[in-house]
Protein backbone atom coordinates (compact mmCIF):
# COMPACT_ATOMS: atom_id res chain seq x y z
CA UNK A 1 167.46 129.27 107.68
CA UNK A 2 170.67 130.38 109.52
CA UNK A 3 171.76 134.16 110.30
CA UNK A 4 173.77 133.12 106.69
CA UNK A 5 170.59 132.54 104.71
CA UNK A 6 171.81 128.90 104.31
CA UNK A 7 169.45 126.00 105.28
CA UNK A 8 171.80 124.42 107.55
CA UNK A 9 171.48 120.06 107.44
CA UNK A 10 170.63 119.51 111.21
CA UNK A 11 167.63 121.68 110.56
CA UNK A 12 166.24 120.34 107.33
CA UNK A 13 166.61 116.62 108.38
CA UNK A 14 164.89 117.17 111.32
CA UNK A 15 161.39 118.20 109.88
CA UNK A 16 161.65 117.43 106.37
CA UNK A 17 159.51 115.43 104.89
CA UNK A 18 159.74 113.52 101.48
CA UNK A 19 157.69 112.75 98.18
CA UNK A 20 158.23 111.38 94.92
CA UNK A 21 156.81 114.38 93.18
CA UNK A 22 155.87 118.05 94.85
CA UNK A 23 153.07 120.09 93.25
CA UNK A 24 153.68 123.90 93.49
CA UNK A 25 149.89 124.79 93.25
CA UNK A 26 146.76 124.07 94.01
CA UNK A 27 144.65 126.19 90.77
CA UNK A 28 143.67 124.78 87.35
CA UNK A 29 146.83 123.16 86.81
CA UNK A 30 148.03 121.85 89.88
CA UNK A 31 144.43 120.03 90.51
CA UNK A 32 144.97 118.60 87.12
CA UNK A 33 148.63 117.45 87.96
CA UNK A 34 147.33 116.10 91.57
CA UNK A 35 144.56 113.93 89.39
CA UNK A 36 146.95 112.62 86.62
CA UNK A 37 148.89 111.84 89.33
CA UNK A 38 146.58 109.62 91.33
CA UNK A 39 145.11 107.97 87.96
CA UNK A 40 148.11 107.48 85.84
CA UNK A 41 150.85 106.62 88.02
CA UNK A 42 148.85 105.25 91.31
CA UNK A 43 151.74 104.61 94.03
CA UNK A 44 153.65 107.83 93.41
CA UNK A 45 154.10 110.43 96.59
CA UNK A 46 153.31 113.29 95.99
CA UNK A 47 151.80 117.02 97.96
CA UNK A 48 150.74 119.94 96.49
CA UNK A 49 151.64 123.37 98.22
CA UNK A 50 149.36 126.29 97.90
CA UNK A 51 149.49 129.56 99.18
CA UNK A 52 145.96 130.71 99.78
CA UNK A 53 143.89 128.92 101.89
CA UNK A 54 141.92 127.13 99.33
CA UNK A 55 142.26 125.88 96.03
CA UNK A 56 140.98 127.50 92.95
CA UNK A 57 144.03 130.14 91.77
CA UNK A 58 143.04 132.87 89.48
CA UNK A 59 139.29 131.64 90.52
CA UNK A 60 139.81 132.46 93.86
CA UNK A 61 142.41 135.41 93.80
CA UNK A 62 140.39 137.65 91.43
CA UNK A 63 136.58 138.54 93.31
CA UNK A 64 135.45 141.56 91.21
CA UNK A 65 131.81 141.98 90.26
CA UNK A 66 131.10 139.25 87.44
CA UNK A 67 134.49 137.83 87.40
CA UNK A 68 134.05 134.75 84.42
CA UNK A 69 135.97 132.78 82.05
CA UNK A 70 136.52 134.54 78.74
CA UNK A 71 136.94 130.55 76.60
CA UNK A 72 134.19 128.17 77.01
CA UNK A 73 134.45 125.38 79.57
CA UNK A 74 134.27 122.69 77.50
CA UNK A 75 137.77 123.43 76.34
CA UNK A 76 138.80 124.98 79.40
CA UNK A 77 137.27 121.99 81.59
CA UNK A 78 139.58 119.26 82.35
CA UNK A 79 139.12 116.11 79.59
CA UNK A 80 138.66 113.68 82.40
CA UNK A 81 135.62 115.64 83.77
CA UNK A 82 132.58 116.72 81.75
CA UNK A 83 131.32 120.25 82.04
CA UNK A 84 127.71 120.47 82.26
CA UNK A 85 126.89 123.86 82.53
CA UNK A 86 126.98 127.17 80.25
CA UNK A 87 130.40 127.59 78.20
CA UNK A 88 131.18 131.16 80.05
CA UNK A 89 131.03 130.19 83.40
CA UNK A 90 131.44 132.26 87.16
CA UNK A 91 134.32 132.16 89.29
CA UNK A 92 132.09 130.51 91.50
CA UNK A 93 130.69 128.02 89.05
CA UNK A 94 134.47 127.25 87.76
CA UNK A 95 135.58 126.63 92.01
CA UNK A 96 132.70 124.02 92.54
CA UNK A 97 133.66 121.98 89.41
CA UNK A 98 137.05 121.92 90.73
CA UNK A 99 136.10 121.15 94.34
CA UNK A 100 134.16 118.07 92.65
CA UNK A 101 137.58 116.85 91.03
CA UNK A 102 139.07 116.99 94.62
CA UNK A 103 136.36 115.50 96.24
CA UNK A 104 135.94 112.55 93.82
CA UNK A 105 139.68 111.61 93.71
CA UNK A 106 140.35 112.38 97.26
CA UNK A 107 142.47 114.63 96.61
CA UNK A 108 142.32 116.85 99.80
CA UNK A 109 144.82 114.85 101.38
CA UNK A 110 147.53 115.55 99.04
CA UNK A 111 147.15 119.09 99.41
CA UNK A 112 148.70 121.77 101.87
CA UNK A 113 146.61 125.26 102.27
CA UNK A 114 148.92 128.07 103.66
CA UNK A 115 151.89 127.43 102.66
CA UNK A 116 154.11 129.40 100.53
CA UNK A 117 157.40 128.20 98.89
CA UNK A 118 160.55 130.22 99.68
CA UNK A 119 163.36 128.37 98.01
CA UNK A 120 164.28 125.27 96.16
CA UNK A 121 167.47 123.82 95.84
CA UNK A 122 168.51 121.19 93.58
CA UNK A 123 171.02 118.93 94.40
CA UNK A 124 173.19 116.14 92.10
CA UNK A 125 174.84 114.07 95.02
CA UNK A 126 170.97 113.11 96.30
CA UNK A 127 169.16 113.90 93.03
CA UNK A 128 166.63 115.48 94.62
CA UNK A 129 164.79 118.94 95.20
CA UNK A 130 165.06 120.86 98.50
CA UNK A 131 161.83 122.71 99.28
CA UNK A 132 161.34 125.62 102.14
CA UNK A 133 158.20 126.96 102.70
CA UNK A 134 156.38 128.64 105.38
CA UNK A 135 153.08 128.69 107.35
CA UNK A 136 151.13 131.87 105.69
CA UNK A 137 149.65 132.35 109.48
CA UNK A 138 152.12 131.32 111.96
CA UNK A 139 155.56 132.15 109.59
CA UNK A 140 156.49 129.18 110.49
CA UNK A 141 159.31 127.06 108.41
CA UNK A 142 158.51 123.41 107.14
CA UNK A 143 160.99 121.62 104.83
CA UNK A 144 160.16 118.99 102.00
CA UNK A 145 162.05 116.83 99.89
CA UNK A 146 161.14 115.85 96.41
CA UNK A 147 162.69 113.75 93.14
CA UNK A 148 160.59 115.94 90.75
CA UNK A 149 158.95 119.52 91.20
CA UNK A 150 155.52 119.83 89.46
CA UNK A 151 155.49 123.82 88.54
CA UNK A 152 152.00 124.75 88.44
CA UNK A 153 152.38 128.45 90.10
CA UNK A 154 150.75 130.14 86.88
CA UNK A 155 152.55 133.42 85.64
CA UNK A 156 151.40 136.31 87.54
CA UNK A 157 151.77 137.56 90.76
CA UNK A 158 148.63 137.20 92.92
CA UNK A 159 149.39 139.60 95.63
CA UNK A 160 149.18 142.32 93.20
CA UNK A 161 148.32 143.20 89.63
CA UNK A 162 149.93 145.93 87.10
CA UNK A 163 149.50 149.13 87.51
CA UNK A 164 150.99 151.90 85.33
CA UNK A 165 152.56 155.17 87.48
CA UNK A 166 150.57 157.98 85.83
CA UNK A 167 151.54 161.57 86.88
CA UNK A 168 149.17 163.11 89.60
CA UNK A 169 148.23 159.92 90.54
CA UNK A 170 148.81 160.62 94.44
CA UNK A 171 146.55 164.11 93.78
CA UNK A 172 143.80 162.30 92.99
CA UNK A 173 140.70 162.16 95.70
CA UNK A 174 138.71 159.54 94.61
CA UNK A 175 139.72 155.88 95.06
CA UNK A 176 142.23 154.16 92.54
CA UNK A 177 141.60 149.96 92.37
CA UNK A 178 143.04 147.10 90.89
CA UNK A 179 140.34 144.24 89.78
CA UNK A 180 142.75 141.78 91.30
CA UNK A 181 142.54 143.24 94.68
CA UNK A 182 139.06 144.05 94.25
CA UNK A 183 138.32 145.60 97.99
CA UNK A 184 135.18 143.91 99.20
CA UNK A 185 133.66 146.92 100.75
CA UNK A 186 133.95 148.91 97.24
CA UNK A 187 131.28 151.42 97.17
CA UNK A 188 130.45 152.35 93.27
CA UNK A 189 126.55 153.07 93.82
CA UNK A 190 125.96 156.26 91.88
CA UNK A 191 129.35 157.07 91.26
CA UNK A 192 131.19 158.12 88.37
CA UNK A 193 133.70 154.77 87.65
CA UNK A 194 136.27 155.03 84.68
CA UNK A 195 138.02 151.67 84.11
CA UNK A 196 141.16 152.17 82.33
CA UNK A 197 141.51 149.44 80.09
CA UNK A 198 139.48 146.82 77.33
CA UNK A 199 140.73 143.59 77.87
CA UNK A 200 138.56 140.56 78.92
CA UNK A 201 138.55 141.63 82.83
CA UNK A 202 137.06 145.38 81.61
CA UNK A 203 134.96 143.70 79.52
CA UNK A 204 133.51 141.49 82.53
CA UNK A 205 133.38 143.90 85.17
CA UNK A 206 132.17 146.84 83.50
CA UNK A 207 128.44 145.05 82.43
CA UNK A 208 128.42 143.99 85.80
CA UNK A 209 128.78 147.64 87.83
CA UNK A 210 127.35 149.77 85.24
CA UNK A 211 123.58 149.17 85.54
CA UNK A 212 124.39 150.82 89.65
CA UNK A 213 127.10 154.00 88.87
CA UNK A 214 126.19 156.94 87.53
CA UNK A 215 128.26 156.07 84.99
CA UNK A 216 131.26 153.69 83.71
CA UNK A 217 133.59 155.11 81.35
CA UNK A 218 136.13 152.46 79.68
CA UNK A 219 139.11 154.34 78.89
CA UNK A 220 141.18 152.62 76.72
CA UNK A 221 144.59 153.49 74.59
CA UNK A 222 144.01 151.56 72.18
CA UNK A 223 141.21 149.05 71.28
CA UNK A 224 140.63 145.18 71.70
CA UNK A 225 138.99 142.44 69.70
CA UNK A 226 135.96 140.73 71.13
CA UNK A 227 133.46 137.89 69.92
CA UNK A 228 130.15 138.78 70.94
CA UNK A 229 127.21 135.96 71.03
CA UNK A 230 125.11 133.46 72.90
CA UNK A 231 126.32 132.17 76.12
CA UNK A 232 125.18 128.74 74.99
CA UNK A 233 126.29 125.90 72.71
CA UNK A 234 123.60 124.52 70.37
CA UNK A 235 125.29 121.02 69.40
CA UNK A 236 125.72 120.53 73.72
CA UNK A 237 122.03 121.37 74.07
CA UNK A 238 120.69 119.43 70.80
CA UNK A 239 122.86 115.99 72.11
CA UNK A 240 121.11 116.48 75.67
CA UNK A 241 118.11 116.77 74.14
CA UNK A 242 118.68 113.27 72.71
CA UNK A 243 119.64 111.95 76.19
CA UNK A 244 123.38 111.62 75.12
CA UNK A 245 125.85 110.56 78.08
CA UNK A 246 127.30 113.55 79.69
CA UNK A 247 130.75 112.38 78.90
CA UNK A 248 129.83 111.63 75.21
CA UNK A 249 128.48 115.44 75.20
CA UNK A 250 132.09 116.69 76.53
CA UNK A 251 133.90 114.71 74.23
CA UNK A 252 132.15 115.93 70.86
CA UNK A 253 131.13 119.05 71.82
CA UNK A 254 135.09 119.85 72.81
CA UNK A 255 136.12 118.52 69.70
CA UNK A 256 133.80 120.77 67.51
CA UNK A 257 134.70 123.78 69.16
CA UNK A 258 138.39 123.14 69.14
CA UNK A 259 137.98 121.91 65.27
CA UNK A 260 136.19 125.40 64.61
CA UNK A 261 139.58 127.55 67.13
CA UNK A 262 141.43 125.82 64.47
CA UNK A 263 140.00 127.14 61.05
CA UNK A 264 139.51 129.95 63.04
CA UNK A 265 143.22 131.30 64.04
CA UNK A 266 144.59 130.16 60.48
CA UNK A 267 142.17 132.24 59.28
CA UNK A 268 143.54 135.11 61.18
CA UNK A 269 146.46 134.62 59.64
CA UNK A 270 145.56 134.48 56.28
CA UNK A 271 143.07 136.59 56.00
CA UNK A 272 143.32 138.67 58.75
CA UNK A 273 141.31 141.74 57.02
CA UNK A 274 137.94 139.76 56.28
CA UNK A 275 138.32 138.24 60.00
CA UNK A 276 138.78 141.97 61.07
CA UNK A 277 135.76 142.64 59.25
CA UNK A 278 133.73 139.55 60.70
CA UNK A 279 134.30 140.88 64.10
CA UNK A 280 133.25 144.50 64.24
CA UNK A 281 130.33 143.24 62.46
CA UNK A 282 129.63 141.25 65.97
CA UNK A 283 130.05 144.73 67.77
CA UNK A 284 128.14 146.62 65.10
CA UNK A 285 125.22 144.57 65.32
CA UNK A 286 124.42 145.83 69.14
CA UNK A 287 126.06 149.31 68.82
CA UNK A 288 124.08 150.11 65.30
CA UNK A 289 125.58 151.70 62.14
CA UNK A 290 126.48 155.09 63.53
CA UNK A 291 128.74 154.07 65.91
CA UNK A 292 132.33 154.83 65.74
CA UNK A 293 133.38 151.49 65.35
CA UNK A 294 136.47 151.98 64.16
CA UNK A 295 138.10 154.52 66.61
CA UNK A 296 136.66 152.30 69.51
CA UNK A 297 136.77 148.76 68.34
CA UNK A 298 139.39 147.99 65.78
CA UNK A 299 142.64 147.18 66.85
CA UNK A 300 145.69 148.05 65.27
CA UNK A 301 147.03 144.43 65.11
CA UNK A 302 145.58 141.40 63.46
CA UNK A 303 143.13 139.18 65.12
CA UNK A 304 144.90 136.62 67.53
CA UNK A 305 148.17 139.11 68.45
CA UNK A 306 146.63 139.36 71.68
CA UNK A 307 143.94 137.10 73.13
CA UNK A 308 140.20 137.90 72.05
CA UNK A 309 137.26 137.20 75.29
CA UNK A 310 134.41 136.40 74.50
CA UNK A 311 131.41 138.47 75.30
CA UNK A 312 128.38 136.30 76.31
CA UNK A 313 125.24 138.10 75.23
CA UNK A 314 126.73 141.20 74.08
CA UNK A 315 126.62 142.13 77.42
CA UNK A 316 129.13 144.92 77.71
CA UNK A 317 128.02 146.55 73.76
CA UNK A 318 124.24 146.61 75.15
CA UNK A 319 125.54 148.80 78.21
CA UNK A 320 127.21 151.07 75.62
CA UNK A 321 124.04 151.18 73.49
CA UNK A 322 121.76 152.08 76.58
CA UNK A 323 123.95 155.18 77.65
CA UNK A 324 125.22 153.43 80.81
CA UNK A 325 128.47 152.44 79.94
CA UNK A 326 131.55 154.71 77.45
CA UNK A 327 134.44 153.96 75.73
CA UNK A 328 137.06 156.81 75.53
CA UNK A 329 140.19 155.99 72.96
CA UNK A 330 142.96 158.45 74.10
CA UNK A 331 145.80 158.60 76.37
CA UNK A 332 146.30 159.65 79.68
CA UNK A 333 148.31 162.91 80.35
CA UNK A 334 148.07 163.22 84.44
CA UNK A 335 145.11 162.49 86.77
CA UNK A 336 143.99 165.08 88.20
CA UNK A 337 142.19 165.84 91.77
CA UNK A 338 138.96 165.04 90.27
CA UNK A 339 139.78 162.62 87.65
CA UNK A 340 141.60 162.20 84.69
CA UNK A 341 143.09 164.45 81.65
CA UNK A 342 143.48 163.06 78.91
CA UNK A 343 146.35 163.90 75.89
CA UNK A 344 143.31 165.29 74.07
CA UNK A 345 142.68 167.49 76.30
CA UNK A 346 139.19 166.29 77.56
CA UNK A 347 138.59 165.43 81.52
CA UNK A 348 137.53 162.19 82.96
CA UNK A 349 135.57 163.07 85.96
CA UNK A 350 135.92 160.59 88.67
CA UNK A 351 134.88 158.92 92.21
CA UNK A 352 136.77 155.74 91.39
CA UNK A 353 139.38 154.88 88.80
CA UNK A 354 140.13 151.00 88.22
CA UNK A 355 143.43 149.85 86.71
CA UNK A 356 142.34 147.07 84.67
CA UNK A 357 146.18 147.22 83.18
CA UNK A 358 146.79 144.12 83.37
CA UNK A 359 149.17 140.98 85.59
CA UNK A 360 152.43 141.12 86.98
CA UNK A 361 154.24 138.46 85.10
CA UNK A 362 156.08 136.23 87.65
CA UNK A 363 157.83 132.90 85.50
CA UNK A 364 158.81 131.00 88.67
CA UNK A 365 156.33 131.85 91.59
CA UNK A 366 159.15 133.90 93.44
CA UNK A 367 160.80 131.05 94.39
CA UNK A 368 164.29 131.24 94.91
CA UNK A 369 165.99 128.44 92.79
CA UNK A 370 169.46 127.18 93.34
CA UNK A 371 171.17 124.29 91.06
CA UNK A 372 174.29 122.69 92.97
CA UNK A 373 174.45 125.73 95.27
CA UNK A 374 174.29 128.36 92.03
CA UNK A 375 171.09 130.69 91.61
CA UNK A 376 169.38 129.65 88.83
CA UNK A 377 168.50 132.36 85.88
CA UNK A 378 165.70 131.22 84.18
CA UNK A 379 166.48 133.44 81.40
CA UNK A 380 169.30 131.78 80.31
CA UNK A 381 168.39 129.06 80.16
CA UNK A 382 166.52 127.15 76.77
CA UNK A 383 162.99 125.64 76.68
CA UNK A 384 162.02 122.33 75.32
CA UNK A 385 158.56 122.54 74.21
CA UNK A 386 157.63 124.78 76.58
CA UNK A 387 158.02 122.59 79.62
CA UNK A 388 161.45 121.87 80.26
CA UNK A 389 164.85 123.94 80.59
CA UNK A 390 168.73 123.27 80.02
CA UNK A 391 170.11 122.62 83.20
CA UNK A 392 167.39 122.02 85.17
CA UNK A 393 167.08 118.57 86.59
CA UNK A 394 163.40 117.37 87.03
CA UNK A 395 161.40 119.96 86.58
CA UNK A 396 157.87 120.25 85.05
CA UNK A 397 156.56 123.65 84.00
CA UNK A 398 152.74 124.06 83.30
CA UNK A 399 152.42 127.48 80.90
CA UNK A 400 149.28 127.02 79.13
CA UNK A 401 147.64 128.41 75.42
CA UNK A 402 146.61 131.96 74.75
CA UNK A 403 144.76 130.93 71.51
CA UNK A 404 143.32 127.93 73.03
CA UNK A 405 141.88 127.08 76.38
CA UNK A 406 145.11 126.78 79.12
CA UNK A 407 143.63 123.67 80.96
CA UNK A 408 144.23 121.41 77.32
CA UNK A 409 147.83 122.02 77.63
CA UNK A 410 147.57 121.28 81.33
CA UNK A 411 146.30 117.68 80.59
CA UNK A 412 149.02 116.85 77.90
CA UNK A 413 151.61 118.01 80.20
CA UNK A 414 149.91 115.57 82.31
CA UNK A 415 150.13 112.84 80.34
CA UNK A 416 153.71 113.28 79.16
CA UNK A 417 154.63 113.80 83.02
CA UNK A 418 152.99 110.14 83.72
CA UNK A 419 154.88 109.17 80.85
CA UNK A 420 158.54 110.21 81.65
CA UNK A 421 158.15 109.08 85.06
CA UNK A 422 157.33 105.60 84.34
CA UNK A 423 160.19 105.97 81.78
CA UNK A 424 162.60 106.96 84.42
CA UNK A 425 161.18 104.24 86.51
CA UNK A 426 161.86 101.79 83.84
CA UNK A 427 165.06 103.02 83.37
CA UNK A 428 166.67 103.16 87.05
CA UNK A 429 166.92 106.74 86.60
CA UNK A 430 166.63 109.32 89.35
CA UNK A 431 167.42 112.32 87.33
CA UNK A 432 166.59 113.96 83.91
CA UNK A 433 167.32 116.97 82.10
CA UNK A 434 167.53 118.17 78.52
CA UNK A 435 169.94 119.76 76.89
CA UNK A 436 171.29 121.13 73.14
CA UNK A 437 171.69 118.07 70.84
CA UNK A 438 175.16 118.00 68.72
CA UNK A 439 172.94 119.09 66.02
CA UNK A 440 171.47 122.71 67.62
CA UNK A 441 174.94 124.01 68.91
CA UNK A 442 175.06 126.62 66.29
CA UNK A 443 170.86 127.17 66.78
CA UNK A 444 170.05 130.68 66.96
CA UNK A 445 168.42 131.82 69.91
CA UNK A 446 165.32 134.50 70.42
CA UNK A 447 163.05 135.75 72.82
CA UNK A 448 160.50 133.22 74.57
CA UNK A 449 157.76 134.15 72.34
CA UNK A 450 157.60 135.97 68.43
CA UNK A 451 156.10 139.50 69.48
CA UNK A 452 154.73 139.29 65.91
CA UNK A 453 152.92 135.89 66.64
CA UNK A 454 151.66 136.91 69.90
CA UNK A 455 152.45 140.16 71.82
CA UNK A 456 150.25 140.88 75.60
CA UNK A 457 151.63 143.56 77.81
CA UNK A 458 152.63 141.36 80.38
CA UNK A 459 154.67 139.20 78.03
CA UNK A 460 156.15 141.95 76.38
CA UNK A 461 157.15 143.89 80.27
CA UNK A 462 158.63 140.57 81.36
CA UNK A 463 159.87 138.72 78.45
CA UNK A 464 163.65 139.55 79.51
CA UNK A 465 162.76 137.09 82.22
CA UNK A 466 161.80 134.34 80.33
CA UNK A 467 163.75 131.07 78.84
CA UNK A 468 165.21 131.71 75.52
CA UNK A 469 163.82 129.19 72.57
CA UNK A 470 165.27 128.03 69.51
CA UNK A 471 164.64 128.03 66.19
CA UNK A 472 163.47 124.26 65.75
CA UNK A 473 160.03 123.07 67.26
CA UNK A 474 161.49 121.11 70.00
CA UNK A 475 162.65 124.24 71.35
CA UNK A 476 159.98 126.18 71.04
CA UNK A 477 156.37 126.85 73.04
CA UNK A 478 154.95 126.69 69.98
CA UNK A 479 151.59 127.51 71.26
CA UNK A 480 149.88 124.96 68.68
CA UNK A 481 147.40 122.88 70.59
CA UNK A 482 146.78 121.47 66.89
CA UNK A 483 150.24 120.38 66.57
CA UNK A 484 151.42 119.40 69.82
CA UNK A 485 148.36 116.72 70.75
CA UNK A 486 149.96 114.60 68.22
CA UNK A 487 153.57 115.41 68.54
CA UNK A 488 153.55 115.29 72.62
CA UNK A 489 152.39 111.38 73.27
CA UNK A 490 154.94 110.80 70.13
CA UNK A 491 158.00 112.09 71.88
CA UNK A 492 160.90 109.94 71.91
CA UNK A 493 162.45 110.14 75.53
CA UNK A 494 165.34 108.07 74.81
CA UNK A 495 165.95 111.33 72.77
CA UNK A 496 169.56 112.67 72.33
CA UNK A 497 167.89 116.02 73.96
CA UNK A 498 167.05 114.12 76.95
CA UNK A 499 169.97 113.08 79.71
CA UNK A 500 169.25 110.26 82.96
CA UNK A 501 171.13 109.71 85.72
């Protein structure tokens, strides 16, 4: 960059280097995109840029005692590659099965540890992306050129996670941590711990630590849904019983348990009381009858507002049931020197206080995007499907499910992205965006997402920096795996929503 900010020609030209397609990630869904790359459209250029110094995104970022999935990993696993293991699996467990995905498409070559995208610049006279990064450990600059960017960043920010700014916090004396910068040296031996918080990560760390505090007090505003039961999936273990195939095993056992999300979620919608009902039954079975279920464990919204983890064995209710582990439903009014007040009035002593509050939603990795010279605002622009934007020229964005595993998403974006391109291909096109048809000009617009279909606290912080969607499917992220398996190998690219060049 020049003293201007501007990537000056002479520069760029001079260590650039050029692909057909440029991967921004090397997690879930940029391993995914590197292997539908290599098997569907064999031929094509392409590097994927990562940050860290390894692959494995949230799987690597977040290193907090018992970090796990909270869907099974026969969903969550990639279709091309069996999983072969339990359905909750580690951090660790979920890295090696994505190492083996590298290492039996060689795809370590296509990848780039250490190097973190600055900007990207679109531009129509070369119909091609301009990509800056730099060298995480020297700061050094290397430039990239690229006909289609691959966005598979994920949506929060991995150098830090949300954090509320409570009053008193700075009196505090204890330690205040964030799961997602879980410090490695944590001490939380016989100490008093109060996690503030009850979503899937509280859930997994606090069965994990409790069992060596003192004691580990969930403190929680308001309460969560969770499915409680065996870390194990009969029909897998029956079929390998019977010596069925591996891949056969995957296959069926996937489709059963996304046949049974199905029934489920419409369920929650229409009959979200008995579902309600179902649930705390799960929690009332380990916490016994005179537990106050209710203040602690029903939520004020139906099932599937938010997303519901999955407890394997119970494991966080039986820590509650042995006296090891709390749950306190209240607010916080200030912390204090030696803890935390709440609006009740009651004190939360503390050693340690960890802010399991949530991400930092970040749409577009911090990358600074320019169209034609002009910054690009995301928010104005429209989605199609969840994957494509108005006035953005060859871009792919991976945003996964909340009510269904994030990695199934991941491989129909992959397909459809070996699909366009050989389209394109086909076509003599170098470009392609989408934009309003004749027929949505009048289309009302609305947030990304219906808060009444689906409302997190990260969405609902950053939802003002979101795309807009419309009111007809196509623009939509309709978050229907259901629907869109059928609908996305269906779509019709020669479209009036789609535009070559």
């Amino acid at each position: 960059m020049d003293d201007a900010g501007t990537l000056t020609a002479k520069t760029a030209d001079a260590r650039t280097e050029h692909f057909d397609v440029l991967i921004v990630g090397a997690g879930i869904s940029g391993i995914g995109a590197a292997w539908h790359l290599t098997h569907q459209r064999p031929g094509t250029s392409f590097v994927a840029l990562e940050g860290k110094d390894s692959f494995g995104g949230t799987w690597l970022t977040h290193r907090y005692p018992g970090i796990r999935s909270d869907s099974d990993l026969y969903t969550f696993g990639y279709r091309f590659k069996p999983w072969t293991g339990t359905p909750i699996a580690t951090a660790a467990e979920i890295r090696k099965y994505m190492g083996e995905v590298i290492e039996e498409s060689h795809l370590d070559r296509h990848i780039r540890y250490g190097h973190r995208i600055v900007s990207a610049s679109w531009s129509s006279e070369k119909n091609q992306w301009l990509i800056e990064a730099r060298k995480v450990e020297t700061g050094e600059a290397v430039f990239f050129t690229a006909g289609f960017l691959w966005m598979c960043q994920g949506y929060y920010r991995h150098e830090q996670g949300y954090t509320p700014q409570w009053p008193g916090m700075s009196d505090f004396k204890g330690e205040i941590v964030h799961p997602q910068t879980w410090p490695e040296d944590l001490d939380y031996e016989g100490k008093r711990v109060v996690v503030i918080g009850s979503g899937a990560t509280a859930a997994t760390l606090v069965p994990n630590i409790a069992d060596k505090t003192a004691h580990t007090t969930v403190l929680q505003r308001s309460p969560t849904y969770f499915i409680p039961g065996r870390n194990a999936n009969e029909l897998a273990d029956t079929l390998r019983e019977l010596n069925i195939d591996e891949t056969w095993i995957h296959e069926i056992v996937r489709r059963k348990i996304l046949h049974d999300q199905d029934a489920f979620t419409r369920r929650c919608v229409a009959e979200p009381e008995m579902v309600t009902e179902e649930l705390l039954a799960g929690v009332r079975a380990y916490l016994g009858p005179d537990y106050d279920i209710d203040t602690h464990f029903k939520p004020r919204y139906r099932p599937w507002r938010q997303r519901i983890a999955f407890v394997p064995e119970g494991d966080i209710f039986r820590g509650i049931a042995s006296g090891k582990a709390s749950v306190e439903t209240d607010e916080i009014e200030r912390f204090t020197e030696n803890g935390i007040l709440l609006k009740s009035g009651k004190t939360l002593e503390a050693d340690i206080v960890v802010t399991a509050t949530g991400f930092d939603l970040c749409v577009l990795g911090d990358i600074e995007f320019t169209i034609d010279g002009k910054p690009l605002d995301f928010s104005k622009t429209v989605t199609y499907r969840g994957m494509m934007f108005t006035g953005v020229p060859n871009m792919i964005w991976v945003f996964g499910y909340f009510r269904a595993s994030w990695t199934l998403r991941a491989d129909l974006i992959g397909d459809f992205m070996a699909r366009l391109l050989a389209h394109m291909q086909a076509k003599g096109a170098k470009r392609v965006e989408v934009k309003l048809r004749a027929e949505d000009h009048n289309m009302p617009l609305s947030e990304w997402i219906d808060p009444e279909n689906f409302n997190p606290g990260y969405l609902m912080r950053g939802m003002h920096l979101l795309p807009r969607r419309g009111d007809k499917p196509e623009w939509q992220h309709t978050q229907d795996y259901w629907h869109e398996k059928d609908i996305f190998p269906k779509i019709d690219l020669d479209g009036a929503e789609f535009v070559y060049g």
